[in-house]
Each structure stands twice: as structure tokens, then as C-alpha cells.
N, C-alpha and C. Protein backbone atom coordinates (compact mmCIF):
# COMPACT_ATOMS: atom_id res chain seq x y z
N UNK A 1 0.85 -1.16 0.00
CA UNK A 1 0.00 0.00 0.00
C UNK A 1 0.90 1.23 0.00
N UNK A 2 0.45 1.91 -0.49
CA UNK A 2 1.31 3.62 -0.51
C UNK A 2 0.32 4.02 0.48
N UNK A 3 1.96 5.15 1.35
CA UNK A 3 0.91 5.96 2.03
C UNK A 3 0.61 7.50 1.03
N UNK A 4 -0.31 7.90 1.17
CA UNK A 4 -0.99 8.97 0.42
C UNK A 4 -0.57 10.38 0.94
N UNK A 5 0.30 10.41 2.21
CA UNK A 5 0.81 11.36 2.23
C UNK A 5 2.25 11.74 1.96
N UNK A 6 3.51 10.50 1.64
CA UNK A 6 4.89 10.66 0.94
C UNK A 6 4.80 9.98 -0.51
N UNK A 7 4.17 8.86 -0.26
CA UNK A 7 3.65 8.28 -1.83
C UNK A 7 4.76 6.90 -1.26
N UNK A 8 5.16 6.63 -0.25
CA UNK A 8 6.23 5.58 0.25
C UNK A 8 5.19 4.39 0.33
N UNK A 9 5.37 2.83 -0.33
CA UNK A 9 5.69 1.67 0.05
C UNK A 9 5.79 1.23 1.07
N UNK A 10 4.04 0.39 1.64
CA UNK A 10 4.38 0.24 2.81
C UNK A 10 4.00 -1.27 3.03
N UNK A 11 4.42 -2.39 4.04
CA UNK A 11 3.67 -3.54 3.13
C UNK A 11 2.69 -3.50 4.18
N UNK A 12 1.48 -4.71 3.39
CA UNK A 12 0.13 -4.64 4.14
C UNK A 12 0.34 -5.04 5.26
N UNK A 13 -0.29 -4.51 6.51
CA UNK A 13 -0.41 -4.80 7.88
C UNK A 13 -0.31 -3.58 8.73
N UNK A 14 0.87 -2.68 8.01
CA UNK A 14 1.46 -1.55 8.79
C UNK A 14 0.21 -0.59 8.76
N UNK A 15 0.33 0.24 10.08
CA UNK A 15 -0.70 1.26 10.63
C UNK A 15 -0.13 2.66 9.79
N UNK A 16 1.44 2.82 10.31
CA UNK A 16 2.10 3.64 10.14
C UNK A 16 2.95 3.98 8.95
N UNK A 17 3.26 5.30 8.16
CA UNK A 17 4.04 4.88 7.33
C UNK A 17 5.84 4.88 7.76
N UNK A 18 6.45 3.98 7.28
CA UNK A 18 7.51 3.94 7.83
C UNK A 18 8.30 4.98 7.27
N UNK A 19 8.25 6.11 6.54
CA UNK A 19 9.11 7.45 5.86
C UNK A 19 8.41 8.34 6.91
N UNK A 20 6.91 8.92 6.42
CA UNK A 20 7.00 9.78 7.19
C UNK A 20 6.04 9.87 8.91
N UNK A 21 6.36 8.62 9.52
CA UNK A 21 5.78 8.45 10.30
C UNK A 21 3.83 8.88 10.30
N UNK A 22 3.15 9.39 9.33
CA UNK A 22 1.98 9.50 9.48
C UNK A 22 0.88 7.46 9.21
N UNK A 23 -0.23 8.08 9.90
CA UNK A 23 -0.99 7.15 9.81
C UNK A 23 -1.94 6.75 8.07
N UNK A 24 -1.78 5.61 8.50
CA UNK A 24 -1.82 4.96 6.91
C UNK A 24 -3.65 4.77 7.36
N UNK A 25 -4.01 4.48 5.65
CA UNK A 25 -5.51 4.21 6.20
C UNK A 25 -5.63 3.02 5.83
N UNK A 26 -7.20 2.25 6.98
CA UNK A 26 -7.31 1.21 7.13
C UNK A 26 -8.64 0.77 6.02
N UNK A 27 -7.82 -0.25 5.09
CA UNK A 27 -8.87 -0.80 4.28
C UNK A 27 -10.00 -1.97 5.38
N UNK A 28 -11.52 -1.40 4.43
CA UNK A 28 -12.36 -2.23 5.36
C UNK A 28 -12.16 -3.72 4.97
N UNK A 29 -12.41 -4.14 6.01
CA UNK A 29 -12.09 -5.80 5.79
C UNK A 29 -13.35 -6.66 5.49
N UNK A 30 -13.20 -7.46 4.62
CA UNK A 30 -14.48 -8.20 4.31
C UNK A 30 -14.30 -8.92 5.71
N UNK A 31 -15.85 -9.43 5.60
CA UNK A 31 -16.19 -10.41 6.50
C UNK A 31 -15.80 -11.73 5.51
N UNK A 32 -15.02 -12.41 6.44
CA UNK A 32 -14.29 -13.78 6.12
C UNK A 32 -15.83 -14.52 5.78
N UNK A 33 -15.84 -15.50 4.67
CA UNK A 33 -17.29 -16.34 4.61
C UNK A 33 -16.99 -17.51 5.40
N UNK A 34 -17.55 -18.26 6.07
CA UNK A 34 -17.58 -19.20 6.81
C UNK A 34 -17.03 -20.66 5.97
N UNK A 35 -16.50 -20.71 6.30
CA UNK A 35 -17.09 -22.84 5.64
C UNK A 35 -18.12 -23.47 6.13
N UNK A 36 -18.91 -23.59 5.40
CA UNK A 36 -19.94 -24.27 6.40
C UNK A 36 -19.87 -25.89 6.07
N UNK A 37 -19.25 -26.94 6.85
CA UNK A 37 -19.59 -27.92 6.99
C UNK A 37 -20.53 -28.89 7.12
N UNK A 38 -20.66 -29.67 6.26
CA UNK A 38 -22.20 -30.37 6.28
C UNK A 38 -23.61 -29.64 5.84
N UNK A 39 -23.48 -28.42 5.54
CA UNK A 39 -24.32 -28.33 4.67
C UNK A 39 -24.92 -28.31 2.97
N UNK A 40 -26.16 -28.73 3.14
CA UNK A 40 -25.93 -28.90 1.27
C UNK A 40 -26.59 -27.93 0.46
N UNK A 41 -25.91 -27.74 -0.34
CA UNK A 41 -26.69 -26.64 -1.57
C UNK A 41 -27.91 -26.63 -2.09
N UNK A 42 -28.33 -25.97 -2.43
CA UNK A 42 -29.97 -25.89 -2.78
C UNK A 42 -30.33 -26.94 -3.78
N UNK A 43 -29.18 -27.05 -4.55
CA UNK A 43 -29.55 -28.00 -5.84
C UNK A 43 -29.43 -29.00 -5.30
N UNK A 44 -28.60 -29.48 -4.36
CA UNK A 44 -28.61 -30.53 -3.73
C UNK A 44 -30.11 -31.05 -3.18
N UNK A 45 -30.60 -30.18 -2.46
CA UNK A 45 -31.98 -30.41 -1.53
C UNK A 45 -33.00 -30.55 -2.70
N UNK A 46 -33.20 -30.03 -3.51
CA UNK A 46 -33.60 -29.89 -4.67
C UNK A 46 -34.07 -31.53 -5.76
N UNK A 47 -32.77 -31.69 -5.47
CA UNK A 47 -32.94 -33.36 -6.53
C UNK A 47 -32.90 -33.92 -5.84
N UNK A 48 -32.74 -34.19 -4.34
CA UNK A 48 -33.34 -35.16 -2.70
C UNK A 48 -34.65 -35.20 -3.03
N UNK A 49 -35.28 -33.62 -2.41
CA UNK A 49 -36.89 -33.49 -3.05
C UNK A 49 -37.62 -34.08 -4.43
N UNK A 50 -37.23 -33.77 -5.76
CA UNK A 50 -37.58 -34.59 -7.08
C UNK A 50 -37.62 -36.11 -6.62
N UNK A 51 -36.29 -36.46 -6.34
CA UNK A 51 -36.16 -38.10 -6.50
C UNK A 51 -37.49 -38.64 -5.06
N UNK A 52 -37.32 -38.29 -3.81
CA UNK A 52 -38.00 -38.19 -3.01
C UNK A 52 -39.79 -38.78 -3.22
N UNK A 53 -40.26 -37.47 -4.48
CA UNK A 53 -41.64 -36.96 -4.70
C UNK A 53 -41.77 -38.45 -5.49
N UNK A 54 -40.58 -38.99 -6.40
CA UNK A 54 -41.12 -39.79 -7.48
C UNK A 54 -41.11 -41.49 -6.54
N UNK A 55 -40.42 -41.64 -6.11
CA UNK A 55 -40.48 -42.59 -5.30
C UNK A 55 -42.05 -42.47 -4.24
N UNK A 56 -42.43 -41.60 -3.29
CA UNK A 56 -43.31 -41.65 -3.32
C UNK A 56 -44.22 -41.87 -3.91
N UNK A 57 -44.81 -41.34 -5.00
CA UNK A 57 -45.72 -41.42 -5.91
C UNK A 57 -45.74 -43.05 -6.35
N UNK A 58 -44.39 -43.29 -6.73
CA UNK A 58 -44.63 -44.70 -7.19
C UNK A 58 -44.74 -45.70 -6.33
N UNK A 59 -44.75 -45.15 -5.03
CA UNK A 59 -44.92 -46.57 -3.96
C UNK A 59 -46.71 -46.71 -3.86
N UNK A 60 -47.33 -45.09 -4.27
CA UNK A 60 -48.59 -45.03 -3.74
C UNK A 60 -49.63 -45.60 -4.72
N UNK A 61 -48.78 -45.35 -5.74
CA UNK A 61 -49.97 -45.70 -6.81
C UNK A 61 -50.28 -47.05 -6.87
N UNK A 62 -51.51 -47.56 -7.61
CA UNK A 62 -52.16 -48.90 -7.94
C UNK A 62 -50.77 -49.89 -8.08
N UNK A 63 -51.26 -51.21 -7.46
CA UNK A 63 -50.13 -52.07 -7.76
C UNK A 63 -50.23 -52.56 -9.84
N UNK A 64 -49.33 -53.17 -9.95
CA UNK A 64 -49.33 -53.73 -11.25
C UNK A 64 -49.67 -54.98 -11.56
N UNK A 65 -50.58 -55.30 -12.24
CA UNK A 65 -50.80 -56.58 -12.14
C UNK A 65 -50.87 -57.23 -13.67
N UNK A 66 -50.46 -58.41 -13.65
CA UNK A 66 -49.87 -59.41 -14.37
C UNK A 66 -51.08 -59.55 -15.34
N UNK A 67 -50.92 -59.73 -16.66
CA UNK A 67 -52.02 -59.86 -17.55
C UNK A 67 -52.09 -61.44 -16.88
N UNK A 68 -53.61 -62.08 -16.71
CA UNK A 68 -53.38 -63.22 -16.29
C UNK A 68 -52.85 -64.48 -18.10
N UNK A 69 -52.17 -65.51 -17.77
CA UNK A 69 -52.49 -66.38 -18.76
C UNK A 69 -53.62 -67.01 -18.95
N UNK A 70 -54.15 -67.74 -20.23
CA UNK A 70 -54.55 -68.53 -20.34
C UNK A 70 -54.59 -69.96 -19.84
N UNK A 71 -55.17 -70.35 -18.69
CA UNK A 71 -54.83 -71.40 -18.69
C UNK A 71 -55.21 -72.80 -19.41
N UNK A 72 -54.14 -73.55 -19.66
CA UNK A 72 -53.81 -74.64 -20.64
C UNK A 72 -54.34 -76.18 -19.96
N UNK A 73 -54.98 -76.66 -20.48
CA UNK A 73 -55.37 -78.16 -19.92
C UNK A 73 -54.03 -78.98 -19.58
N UNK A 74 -54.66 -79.82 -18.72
CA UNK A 74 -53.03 -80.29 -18.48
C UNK A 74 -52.74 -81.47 -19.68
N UNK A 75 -51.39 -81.83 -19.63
CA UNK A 75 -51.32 -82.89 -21.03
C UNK A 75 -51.86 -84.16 -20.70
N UNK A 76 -51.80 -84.54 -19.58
CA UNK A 76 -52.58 -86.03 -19.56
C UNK A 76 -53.32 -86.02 -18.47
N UNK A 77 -54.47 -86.75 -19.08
CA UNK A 77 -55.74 -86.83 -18.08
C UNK A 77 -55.58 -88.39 -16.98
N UNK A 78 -55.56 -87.94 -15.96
CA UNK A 78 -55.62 -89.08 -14.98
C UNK A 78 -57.20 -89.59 -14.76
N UNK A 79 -57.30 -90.79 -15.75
CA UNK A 79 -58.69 -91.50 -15.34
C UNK A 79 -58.65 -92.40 -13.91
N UNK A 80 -59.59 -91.93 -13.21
CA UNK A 80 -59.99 -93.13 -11.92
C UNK A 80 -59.93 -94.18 -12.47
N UNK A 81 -58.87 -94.91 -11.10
CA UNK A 81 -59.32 -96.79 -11.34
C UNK A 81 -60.30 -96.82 -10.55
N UNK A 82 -61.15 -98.04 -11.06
CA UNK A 82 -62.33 -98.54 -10.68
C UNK A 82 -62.16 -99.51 -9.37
């Protein structure tokens, strides 16, 4: 940073300038963003919810049922003994 009153090179941290002893000014500091751990992104919650809705739906709906077959005579007829 230059100080603005010698035009001197000062490195970042310093209050003061080191030529002409005046006070340097203080850049505002962002607020640091957090990490946030364990949380998930919207798109995330997002396709939880979709996949979620469809699974529901498909547990609720009508079961499926089997076209029945035809059933076939059997191949040999067992006659009663007498």
C-alpha cells in the first residue's frame, strides 16, 4: 500500500508509514465467509426433493398386475381306477 501522504511503500499490515511516520488508512475488511460444513446446496436439496416426490408417488400408486395367462389343460388326463 502507498501511504498517500509521501507516496512511500508500505507492506500490508502496517498502521504507520515507515518514511514519514503518518498514519496509513485502514482498508475495510471483508467479512471472512464461513465454511460451512455439512451443509448442502440448494440444488442438492432440490434433486433429494424430485427423487423423493417420485419414489413416493410410485410406492402409492395402484399395484401392477400381471395380464393373467390362459390357462392350458393339463397334457394327460388321470382317469380313476375302478
Amino acid at each position: 500500500m502507498e501511504c498517500p501522504n509521501c507516496g512511500a511503500y508500505n507492506p500490508e499490515g502496517r498502521t504507520l508509514c515507515w518514511k514519514c511516520d503518518e498514519p496509513l488508512p485502514s482498508k475495510p475488511e471483508r467479512p471472512k465467509r464461513r465454511e460451512q460444513v455439512g451443509r448442502m446446496s440448494p440444488w442438492t436439496w432440490a434433486i433429494l426433493i424430485i427423487l423423493g416426490a417420485i419414489w413416493i408417488f410410485g410406492q402409492c400408486g395402484a399395484p401392477r398386475r400381471l395380464q393373467p395367462s390362459p390357462q392350458e389343460p393339463p397334457a394327460v388326463l388321470v382317469q380313476p381306477t375302478r
